[in-house]
Each structure stands twice: as structure tokens, then as C-alpha cells.
C-alpha atoms as a PDB file:
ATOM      1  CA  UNK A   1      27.915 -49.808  10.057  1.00  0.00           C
ATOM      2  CA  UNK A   2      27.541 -47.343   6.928  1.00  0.00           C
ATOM      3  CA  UNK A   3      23.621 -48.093   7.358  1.00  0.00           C
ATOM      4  CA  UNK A   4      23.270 -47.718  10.884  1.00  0.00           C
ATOM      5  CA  UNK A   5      24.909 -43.962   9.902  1.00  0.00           C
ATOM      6  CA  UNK A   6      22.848 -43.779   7.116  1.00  0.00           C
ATOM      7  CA  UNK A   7      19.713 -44.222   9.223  1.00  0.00           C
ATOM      8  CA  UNK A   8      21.151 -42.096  12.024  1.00  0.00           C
ATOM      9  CA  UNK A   9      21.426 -39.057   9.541  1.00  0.00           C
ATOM     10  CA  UNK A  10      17.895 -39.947   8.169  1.00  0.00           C
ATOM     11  CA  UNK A  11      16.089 -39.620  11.462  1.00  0.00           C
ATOM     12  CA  UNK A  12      18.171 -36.525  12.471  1.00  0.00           C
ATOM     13  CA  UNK A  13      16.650 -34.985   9.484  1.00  0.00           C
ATOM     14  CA  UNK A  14      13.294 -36.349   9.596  1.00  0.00           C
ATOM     15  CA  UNK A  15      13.155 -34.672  13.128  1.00  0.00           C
ATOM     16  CA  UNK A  16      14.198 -31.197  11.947  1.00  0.00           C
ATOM     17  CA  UNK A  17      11.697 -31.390   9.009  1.00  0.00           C
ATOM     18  CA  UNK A  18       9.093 -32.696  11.724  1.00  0.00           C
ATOM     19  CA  UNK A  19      10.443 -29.453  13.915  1.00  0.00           C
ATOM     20  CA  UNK A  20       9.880 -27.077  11.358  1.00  0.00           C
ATOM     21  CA  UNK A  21       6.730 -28.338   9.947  1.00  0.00           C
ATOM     22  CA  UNK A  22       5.320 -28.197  13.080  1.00  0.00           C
ATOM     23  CA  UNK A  23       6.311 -24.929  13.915  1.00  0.00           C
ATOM     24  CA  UNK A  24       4.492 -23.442  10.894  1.00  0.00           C
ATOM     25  CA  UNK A  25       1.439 -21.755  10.995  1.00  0.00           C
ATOM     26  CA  UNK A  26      -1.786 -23.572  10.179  1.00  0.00           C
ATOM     27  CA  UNK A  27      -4.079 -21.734   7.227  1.00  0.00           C
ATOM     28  CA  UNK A  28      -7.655 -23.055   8.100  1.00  0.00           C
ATOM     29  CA  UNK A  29      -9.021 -21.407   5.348  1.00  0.00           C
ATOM     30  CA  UNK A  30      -6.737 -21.068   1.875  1.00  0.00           C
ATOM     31  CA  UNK A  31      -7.755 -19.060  -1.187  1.00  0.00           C
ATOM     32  CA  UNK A  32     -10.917 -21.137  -3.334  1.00  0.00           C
ATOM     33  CA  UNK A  33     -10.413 -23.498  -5.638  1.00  0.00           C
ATOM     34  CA  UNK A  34     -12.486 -23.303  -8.813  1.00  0.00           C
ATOM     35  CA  UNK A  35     -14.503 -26.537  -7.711  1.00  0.00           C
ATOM     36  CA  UNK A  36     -14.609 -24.749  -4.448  1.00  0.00           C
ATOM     37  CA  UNK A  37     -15.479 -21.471  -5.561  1.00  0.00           C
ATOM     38  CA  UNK A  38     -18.440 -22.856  -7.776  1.00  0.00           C
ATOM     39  CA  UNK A  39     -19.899 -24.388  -5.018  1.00  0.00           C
ATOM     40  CA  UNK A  40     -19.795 -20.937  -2.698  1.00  0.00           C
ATOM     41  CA  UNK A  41     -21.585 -19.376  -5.514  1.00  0.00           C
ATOM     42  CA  UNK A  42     -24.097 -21.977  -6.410  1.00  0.00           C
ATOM     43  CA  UNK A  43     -24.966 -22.066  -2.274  1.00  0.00           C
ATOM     44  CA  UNK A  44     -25.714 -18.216  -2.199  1.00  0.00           C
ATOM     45  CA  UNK A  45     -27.697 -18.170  -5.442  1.00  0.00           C
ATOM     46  CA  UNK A  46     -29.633 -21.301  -3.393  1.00  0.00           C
ATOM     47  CA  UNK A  47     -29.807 -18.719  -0.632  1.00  0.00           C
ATOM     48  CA  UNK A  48     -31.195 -15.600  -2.381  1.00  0.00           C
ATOM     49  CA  UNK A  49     -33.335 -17.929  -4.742  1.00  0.00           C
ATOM     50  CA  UNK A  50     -35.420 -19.446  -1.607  1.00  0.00           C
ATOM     51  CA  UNK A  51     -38.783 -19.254  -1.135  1.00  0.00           C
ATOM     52  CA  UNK A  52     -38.809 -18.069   2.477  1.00  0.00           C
ATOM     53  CA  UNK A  53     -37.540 -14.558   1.906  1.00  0.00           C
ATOM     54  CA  UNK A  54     -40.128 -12.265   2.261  1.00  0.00           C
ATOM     55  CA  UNK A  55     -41.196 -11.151  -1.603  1.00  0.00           C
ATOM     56  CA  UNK A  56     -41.238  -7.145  -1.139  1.00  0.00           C
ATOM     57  CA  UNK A  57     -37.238  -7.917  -0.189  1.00  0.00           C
ATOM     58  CA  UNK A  58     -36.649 -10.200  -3.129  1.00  0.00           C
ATOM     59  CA  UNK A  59     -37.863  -7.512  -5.392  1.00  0.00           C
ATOM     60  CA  UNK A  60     -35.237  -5.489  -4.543  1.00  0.00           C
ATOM     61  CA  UNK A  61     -32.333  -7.607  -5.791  1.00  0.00           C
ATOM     62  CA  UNK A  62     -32.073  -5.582  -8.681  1.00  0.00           C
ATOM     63  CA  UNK A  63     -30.919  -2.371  -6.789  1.00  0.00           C
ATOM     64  CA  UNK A  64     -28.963  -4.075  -3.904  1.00  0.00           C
ATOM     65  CA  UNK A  65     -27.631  -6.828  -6.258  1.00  0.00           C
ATOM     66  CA  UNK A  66     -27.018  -9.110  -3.238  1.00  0.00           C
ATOM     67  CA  UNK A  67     -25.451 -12.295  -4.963  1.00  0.00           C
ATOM     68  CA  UNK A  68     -22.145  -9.831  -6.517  1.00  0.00           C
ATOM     69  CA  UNK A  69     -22.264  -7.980  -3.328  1.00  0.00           C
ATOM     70  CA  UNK A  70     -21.488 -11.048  -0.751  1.00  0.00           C
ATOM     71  CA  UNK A  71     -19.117 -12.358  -3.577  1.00  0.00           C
ATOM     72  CA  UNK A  72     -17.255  -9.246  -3.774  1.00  0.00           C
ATOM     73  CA  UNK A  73     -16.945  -9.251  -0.024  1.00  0.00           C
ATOM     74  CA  UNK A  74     -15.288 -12.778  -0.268  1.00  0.00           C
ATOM     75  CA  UNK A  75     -17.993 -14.477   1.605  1.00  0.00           C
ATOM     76  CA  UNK A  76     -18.095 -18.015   2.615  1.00  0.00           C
ATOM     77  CA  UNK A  77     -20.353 -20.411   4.322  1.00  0.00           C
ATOM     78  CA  UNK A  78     -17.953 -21.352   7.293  1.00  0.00           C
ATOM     79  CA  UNK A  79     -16.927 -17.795   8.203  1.00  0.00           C
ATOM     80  CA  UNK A  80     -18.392 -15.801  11.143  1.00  0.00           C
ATOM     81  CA  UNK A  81     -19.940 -13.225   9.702  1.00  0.00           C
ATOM     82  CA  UNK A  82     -21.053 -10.276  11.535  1.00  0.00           C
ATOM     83  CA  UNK A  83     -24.365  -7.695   9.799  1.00  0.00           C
ATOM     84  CA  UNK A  84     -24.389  -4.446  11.447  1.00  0.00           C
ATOM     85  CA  UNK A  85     -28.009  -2.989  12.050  1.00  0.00           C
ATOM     86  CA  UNK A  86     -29.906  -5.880  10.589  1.00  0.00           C
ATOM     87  CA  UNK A  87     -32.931  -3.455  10.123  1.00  0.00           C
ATOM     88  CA  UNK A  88     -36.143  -5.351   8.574  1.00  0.00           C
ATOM     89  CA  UNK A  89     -33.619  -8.591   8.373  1.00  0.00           C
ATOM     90  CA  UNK A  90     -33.368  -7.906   4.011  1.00  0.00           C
ATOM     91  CA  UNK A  91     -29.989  -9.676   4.475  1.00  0.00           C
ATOM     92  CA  UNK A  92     -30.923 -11.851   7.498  1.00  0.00           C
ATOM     93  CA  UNK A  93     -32.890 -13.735   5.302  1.00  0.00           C
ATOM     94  CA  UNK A  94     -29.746 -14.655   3.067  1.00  0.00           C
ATOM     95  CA  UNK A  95     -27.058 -14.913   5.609  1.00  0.00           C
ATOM     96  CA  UNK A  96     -28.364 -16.548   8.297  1.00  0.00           C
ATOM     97  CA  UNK A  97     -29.560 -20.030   5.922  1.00  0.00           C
ATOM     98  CA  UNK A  98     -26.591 -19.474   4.066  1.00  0.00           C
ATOM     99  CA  UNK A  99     -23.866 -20.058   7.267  1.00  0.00           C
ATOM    100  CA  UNK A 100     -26.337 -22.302   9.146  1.00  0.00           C
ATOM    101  CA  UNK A 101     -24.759 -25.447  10.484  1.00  0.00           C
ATOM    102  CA  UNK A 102     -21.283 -24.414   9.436  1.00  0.00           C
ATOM    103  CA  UNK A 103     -20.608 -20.948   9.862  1.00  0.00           C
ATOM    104  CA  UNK A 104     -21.828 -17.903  12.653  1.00  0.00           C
ATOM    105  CA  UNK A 105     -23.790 -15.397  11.996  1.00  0.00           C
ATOM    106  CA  UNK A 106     -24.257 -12.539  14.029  1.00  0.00           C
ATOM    107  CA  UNK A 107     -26.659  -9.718  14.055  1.00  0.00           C
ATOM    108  CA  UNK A 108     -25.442  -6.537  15.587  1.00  0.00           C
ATOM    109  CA  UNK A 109     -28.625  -4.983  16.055  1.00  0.00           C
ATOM    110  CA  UNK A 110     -29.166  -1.627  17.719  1.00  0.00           C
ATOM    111  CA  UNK A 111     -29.790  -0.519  21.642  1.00  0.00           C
ATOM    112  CA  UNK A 112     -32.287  -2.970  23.486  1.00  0.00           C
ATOM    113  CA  UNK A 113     -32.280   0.223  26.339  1.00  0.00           C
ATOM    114  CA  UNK A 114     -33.437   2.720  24.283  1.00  0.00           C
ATOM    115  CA  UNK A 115     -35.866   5.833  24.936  1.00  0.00           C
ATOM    116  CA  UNK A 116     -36.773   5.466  21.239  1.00  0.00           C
ATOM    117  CA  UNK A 117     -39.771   3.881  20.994  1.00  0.00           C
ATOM    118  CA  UNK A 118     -39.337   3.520  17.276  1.00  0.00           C
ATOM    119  CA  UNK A 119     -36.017   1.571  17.868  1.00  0.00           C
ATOM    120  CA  UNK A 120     -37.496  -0.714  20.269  1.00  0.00           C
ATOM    121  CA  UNK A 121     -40.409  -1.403  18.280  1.00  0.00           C
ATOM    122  CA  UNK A 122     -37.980  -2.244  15.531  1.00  0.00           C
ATOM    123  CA  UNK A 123     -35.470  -4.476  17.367  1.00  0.00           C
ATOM    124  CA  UNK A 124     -38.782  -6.067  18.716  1.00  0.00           C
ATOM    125  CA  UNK A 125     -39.865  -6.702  14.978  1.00  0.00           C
ATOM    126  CA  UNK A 126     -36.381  -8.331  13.831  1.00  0.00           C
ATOM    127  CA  UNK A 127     -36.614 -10.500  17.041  1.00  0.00           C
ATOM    128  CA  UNK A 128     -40.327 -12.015  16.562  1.00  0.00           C
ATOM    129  CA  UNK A 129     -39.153 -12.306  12.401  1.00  0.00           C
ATOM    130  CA  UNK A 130     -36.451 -14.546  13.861  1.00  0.00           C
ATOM    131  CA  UNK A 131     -38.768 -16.893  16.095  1.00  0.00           C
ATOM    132  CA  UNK A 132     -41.349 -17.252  13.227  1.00  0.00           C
ATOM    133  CA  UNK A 133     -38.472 -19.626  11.742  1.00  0.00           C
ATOM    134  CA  UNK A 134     -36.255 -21.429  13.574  1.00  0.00           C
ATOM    135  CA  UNK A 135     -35.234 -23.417  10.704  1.00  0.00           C
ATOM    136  CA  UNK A 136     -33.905 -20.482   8.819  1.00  0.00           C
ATOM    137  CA  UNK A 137     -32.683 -18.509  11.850  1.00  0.00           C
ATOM    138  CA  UNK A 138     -32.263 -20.710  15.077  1.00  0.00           C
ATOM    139  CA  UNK A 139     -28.630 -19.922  15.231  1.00  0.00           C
ATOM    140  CA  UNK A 140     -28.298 -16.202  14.897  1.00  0.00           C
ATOM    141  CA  UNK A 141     -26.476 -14.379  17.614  1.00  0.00           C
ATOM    142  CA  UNK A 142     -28.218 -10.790  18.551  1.00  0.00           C
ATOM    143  CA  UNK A 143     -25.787  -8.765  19.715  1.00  0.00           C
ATOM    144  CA  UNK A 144     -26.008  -4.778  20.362  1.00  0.00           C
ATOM    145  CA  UNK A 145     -24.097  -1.821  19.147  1.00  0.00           C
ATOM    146  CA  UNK A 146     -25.047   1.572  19.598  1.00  0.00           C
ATOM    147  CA  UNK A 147     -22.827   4.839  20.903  1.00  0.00           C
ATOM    148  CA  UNK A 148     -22.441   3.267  24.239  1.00  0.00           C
ATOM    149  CA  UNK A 149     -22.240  -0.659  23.168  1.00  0.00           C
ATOM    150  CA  UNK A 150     -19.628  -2.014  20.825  1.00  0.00           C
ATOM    151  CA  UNK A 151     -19.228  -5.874  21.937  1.00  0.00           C
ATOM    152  CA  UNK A 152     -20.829  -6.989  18.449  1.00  0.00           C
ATOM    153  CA  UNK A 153     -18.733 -10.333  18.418  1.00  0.00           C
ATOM    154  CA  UNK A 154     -16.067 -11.434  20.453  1.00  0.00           C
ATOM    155  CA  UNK A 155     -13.015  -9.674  19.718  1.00  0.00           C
ATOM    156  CA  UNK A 156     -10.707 -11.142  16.735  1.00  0.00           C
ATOM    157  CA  UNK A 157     -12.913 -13.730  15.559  1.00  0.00           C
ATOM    158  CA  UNK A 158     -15.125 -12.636  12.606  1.00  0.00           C
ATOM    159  CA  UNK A 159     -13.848 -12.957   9.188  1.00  0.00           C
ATOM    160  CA  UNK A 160     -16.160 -10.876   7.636  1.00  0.00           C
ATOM    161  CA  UNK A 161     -18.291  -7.614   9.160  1.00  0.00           C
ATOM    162  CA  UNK A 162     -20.908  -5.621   6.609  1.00  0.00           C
ATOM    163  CA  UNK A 163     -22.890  -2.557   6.755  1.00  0.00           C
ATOM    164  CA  UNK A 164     -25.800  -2.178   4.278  1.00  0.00           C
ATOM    165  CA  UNK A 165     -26.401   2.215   3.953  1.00  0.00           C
ATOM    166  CA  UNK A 166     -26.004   2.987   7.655  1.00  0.00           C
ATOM    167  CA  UNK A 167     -22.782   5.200   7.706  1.00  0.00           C
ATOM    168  CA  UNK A 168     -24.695   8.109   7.214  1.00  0.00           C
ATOM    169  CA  UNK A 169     -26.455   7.166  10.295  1.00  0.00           C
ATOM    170  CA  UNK A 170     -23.819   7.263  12.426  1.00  0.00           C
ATOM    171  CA  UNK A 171     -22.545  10.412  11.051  1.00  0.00           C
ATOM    172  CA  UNK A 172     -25.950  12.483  11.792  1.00  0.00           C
ATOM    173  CA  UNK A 173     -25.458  11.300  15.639  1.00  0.00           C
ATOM    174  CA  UNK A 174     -21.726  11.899  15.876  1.00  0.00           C
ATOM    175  CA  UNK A 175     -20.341   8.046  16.895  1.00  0.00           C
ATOM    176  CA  UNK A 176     -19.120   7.115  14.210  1.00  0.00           C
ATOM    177  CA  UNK A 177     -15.694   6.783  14.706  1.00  0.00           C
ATOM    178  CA  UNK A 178     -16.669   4.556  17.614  1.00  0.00           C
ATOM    179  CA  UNK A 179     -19.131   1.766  15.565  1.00  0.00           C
ATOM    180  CA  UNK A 180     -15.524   1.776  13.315  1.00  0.00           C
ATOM    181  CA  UNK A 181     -13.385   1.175  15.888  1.00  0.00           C
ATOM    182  CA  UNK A 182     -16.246  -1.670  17.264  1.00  0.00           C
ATOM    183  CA  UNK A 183     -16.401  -2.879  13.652  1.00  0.00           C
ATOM    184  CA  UNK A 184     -12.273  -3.733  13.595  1.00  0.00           C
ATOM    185  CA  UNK A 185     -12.246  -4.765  17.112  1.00  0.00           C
ATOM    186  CA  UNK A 186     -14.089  -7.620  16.514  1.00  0.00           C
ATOM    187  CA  UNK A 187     -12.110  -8.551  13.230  1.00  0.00           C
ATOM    188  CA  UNK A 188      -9.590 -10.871  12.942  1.00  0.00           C
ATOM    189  CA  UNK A 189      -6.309  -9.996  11.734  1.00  0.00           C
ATOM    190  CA  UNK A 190      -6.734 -10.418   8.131  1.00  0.00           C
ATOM    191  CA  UNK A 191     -10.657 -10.178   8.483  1.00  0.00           C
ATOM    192  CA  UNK A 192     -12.970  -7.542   5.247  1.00  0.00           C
ATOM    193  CA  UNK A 193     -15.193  -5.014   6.212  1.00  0.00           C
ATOM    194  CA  UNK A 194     -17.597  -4.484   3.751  1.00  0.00           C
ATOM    195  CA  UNK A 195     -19.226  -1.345   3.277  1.00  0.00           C
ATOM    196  CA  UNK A 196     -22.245  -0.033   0.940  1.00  0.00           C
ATOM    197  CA  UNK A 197     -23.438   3.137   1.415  1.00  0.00           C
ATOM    198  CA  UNK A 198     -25.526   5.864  -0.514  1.00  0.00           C
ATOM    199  CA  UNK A 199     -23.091   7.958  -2.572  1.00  0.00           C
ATOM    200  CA  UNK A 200     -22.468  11.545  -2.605  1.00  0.00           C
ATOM    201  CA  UNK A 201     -21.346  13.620  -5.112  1.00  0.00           C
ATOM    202  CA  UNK A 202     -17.470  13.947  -4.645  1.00  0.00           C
ATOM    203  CA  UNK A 203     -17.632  17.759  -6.500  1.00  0.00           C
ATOM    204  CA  UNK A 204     -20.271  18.755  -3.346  1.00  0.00           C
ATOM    205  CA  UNK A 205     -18.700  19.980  -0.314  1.00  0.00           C
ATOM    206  CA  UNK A 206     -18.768  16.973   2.620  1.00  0.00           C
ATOM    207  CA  UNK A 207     -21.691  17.605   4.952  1.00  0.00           C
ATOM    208  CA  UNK A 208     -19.676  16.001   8.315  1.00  0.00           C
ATOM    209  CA  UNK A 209     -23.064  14.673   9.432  1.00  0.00           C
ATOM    210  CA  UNK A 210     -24.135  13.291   5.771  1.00  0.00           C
ATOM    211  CA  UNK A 211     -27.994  14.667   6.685  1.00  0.00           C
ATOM    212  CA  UNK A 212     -29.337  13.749   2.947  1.00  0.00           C
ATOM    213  CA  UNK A 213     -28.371  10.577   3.412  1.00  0.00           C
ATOM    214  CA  UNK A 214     -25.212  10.847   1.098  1.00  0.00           C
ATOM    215  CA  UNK A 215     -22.080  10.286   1.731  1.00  0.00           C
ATOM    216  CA  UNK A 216     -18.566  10.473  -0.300  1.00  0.00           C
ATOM    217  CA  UNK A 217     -16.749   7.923  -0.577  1.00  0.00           C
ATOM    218  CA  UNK A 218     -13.654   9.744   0.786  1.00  0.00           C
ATOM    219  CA  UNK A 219     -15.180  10.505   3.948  1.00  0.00           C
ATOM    220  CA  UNK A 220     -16.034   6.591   4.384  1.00  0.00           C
ATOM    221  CA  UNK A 221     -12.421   6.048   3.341  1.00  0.00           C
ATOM    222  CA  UNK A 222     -11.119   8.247   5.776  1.00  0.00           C
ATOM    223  CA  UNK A 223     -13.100   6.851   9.027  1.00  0.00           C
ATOM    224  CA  UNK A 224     -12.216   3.451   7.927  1.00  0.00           C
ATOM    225  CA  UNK A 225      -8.380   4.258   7.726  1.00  0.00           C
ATOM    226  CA  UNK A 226      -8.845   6.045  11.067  1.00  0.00           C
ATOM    227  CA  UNK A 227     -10.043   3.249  13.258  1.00  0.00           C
ATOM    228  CA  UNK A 228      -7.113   0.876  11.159  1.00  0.00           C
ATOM    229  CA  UNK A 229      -8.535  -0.472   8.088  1.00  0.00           C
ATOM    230  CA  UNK A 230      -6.680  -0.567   4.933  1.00  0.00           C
ATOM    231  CA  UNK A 231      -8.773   0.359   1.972  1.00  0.00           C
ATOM    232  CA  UNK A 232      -8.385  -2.566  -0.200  1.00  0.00           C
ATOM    233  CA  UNK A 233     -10.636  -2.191  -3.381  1.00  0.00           C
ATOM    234  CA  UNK A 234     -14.382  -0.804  -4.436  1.00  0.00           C
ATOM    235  CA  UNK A 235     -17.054  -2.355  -6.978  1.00  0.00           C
ATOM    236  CA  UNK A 236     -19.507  -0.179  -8.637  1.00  0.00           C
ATOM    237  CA  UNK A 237     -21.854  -3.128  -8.124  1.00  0.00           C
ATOM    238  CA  UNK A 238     -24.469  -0.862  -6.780  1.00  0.00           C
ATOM    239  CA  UNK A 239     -23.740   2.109  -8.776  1.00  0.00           C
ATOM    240  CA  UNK A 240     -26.834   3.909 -10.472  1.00  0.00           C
ATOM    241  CA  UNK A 241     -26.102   6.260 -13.064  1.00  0.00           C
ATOM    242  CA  UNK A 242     -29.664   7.971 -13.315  1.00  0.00           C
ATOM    243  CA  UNK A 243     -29.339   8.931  -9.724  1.00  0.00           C
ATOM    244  CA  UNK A 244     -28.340  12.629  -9.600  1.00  0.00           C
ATOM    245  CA  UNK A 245     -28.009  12.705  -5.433  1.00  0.00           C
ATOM    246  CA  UNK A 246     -30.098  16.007  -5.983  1.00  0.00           C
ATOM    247  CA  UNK A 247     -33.973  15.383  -4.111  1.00  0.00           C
ATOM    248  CA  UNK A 248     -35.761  17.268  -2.018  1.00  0.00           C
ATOM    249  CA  UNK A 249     -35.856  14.904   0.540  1.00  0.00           C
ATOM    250  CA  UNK A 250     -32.523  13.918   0.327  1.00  0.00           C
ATOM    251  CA  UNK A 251     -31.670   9.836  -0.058  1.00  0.00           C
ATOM    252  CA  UNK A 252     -35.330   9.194   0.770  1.00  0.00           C
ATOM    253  CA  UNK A 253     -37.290  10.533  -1.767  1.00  0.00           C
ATOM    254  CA  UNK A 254     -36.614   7.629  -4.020  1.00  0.00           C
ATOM    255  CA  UNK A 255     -37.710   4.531  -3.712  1.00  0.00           C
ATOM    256  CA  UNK A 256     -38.098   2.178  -1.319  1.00  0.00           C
ATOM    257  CA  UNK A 257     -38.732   5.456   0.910  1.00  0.00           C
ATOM    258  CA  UNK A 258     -40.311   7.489  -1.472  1.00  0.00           C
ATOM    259  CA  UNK A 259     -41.325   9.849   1.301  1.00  0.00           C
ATOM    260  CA  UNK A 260     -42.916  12.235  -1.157  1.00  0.00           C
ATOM    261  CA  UNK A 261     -45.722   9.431  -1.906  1.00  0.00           C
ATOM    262  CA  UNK A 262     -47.549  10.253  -5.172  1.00  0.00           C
ATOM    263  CA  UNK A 263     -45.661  13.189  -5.910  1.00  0.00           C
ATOM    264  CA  UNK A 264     -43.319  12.752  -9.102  1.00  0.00           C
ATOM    265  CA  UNK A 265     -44.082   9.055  -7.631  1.00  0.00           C
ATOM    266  CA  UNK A 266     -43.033   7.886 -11.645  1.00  0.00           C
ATOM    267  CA  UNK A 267     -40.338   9.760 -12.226  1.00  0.00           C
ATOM    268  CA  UNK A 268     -38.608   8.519  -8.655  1.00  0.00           C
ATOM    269  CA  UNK A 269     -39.576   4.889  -9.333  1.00  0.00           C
ATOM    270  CA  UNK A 270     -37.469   5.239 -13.110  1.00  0.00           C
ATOM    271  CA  UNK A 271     -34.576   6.633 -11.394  1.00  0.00           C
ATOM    272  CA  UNK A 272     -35.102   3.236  -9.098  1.00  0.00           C
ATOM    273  CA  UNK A 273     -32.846   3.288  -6.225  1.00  0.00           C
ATOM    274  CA  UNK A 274     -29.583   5.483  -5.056  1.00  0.00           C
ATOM    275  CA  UNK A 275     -26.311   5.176  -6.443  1.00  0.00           C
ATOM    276  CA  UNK A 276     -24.131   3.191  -3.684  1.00  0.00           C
ATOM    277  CA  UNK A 277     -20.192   2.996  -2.946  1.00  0.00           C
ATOM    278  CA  UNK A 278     -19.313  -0.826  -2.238  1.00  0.00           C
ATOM    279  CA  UNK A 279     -16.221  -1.025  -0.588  1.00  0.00           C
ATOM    280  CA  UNK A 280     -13.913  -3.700   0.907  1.00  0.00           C
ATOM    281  CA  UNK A 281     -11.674  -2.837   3.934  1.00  0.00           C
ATOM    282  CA  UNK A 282      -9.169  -5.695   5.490  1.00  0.00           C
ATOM    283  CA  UNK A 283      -7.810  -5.587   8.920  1.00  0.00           C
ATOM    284  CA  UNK A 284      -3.964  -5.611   9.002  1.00  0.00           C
ATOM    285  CA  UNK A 285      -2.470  -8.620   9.889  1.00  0.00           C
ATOM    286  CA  UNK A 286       0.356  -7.006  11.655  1.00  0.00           C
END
């Protein structure tokens, strides 16, 4: 009789332990471990080490620093992953291989409508660049974002959303509060944004439509926090030094745009690149 209670009280307590396990949340995707975490890195240096990326974007790793970047940014192969304006594809070629068969990768590129020819001729570009390999970039999602399109992913289900230097962009055209509020829409709860932009001098009063090309980090800050973000931390991974912020053609006089061509073409090309924020935003669980 004193085991039959014994084994009554058992099961009563299995069941509640059952209960309450059960009722817990399940975490798909817990912190790395160092095994883990080694293996993430070793992948992406795979990624940005293959021969199919196109050379003229390899040679830029030195100014755009990809492998820190995407590490900073906490990325991971089985996340959906969301590039905004995908441009020439310089991270296309990284992502895309990177997530392929376990992760999504979606490229918010810009209005397929447009009066622009430039734009279309553009979007056209990224899209034959992504039929020329199917075995790099069968699985990309296009999407479109622009001021009158913001479904870039479907809502709460991207862990990670990035924006390589087109903030100022949106600023110049006035919608930028909305690609921010498209940006967090299609986070989950929890999700990073990850932002690099060119970098203003914080001394300089903020031009509101950031027409050099430069923009302060505060203002970024601020837009972020407006649409909900929570600033979470910044890198100075991309920070150059030698870059004074001070050209006649703004952002684009030094290189890759070097829109002044052979005028004071050496002394752009040893200043190399702009100085760039990097900053990582997380979506508020609750």
C-alpha cells in the first residue's frame, strides 16, 4: 500500500513537471557555443574567400571589412536575413552562398515601377547577376521597397535586416522614416538591424537631407529609435581616420566613386574609402 502511494505521488508530480515543461517557451536558436561559433566564422571566411565573387568587389574588403561586419551583426547561416538595396549585389555575393540550403535570404531591392530609367536598368542588372548562377543564388527572394512599397519580408520573421550606406539616400528623398518603420516591421521580436553608413562630423550642423552623403550618427540613432528600435551597441569596424568628411563632391569624391576622375586622383585613393558608423539596433521583444 505505501508503494502504490508512493507511485501515486510520483506520477502526480511527473505530470506537473510534464505541465510546466511543456508550457515553456521553445528557444530555436540559443546563444553560440565556442565549437559553434568557430564554425559560423570559418563558413563566412569560406564565403568571402570564394572564387565566384566578382574581383573589383573582393578588393574592397579592406574598406567594408565584411567578415567583422556580419560577425558584429550576429549573423548566422540559418537565419532569414533580409539586405536592403542590394545595389551591384557586393554583399549578395556573400550572403546568399552563405544561408543557402539552410537559411533565407532576401533582397529588398528598389521599385520594379519606376520612371527612373537608371533604377530599372539597375534592378535589371542585379536580376540577370542572379540568373548567371543559380548555384550561388537560386534561392534569393527579390522583394521591393521604395516610398510606396515596404513588404520586404513577411512581417516578424527575419532575424537579421542590414543596410550597407543607403540612409543618406532615404534622407535626400524624404521617406525615411517609412523604409525604418518597413525595416522593424518585418523583424522579429528580438530580431538586429544592422546599419553602416558614411559618417558625418558630429561638430557640423545635421543637414536633414544628408546631401554629401554624410550622416551623424545621432540622426541614424534617432530615426531608428523613432520607428522602435533600441540602440544596442556600435563598432568602429569601418571607421577611417584619414577621412576628413570635407570634399568637394561630398561622400563621392573618394574612392570607389571618385567622381572627380584624375583630379587629386592620388591623394583620394590614400585617404581610401569614407569613415562609416556600424551600428546594431534590436527589436524589442515586448
Amino acid at each position: 500500500m505505501q508503494d502504490d502511494r508512493t507511485a501515486m505521488k510520483f506520477a502526480h508530480r511527473f505530470r506537473i513537471a510534464l505541465a510546466v515543461l511543456l508550457s515553456m517557451p521553445v528557444v530555436l536558436a540559443g546563444p553560440l557555443t565556442q565549437a559553434s561559433e568557430s564554425r559560423n566564422r570559418t563558413e563566412l571566411e569560406a564565403a568571402i574567400a570564394s572564387d565566384h565573387r566578382t574581383p573589383a568587389y573582393a578588393a574592397r574588403d579592406e574598406f567594408r571589412h565584411p567578415l567583422e561586419t556580419l560577425l558584429f551583426f550576429g549573423i548566422r547561416p540559418e537565419m532569414t536575413i533580409v539586405e536592403i538595396w542590394p545595389g551591384g549585389g557586393w554583399y549578395t555575393e556573400i550572403l546568399a552562398p552563405f544561408v543557402k540550403g539552410r537559411g533565407k535570404y532576401y533582397a529588398a531591392d528598389r521599385n520594379r515601377d519606376t520612371q527612373d530609367e537608371r533604377i530599372r536598368k539597375s534592378i535589371e542588372r542585379y536580376e540577370a547577376k542572379l540568373a548567371e548562377r543559380p548555384d550561388k543564388y537560386a534561392e534569393v527572394i527579390v522583394t521591393e521597397l521604395s516610398r510606396t512599397k515596404g513588404e520586404i519580408a513577411p512581417a516578424g520573421s527575419a532575424d537579421l535586416v542590414l543596410s550597407f550606406r543607403n540612409v543618406h539616400n532615404w534622407m535626400k528623398f524624404g521617406f525615411e522614416r517609412h523604409i525604418f518603420e518597413s525595416m522593424y516591421k518585418a523583424l522579429k521580436p528580438g530580431g538586429v538591424l544592422g546599419i553602416v553608413e558614411h559618417r558625418a562630423d558630429p561638430d557640423e550642423f545635421p543637414d536633414p537631407q544628408a546631401l554629401s552623403g554624410y550622416v551623424q550618427e545621432a540622426q541614424v540613432i534617432g530615426i531608428a529609435e523613432a520607428a522602435g528600435f533600441k540602440f544596442d551597441a556600435k563598432s568602429e569596424i569601418n571607421a577611417n581616420p584619414k577621412d576628413t568628411r570635407n570634399h568637394p563632391e561630398g561622400v563621392w569624391t573618394l574612392p570607389p566613386a571618385l567622381r572627380l576622375k584624375d583630379k587629386d586622383r592620388d591623394k583620394y585613393l590614400a585617404i581610401g574609402e569614407s569613415d562609416r558608423m556600424t551600428l546594431r539596433f534590436v527589436k524589442p521583444k515586448s
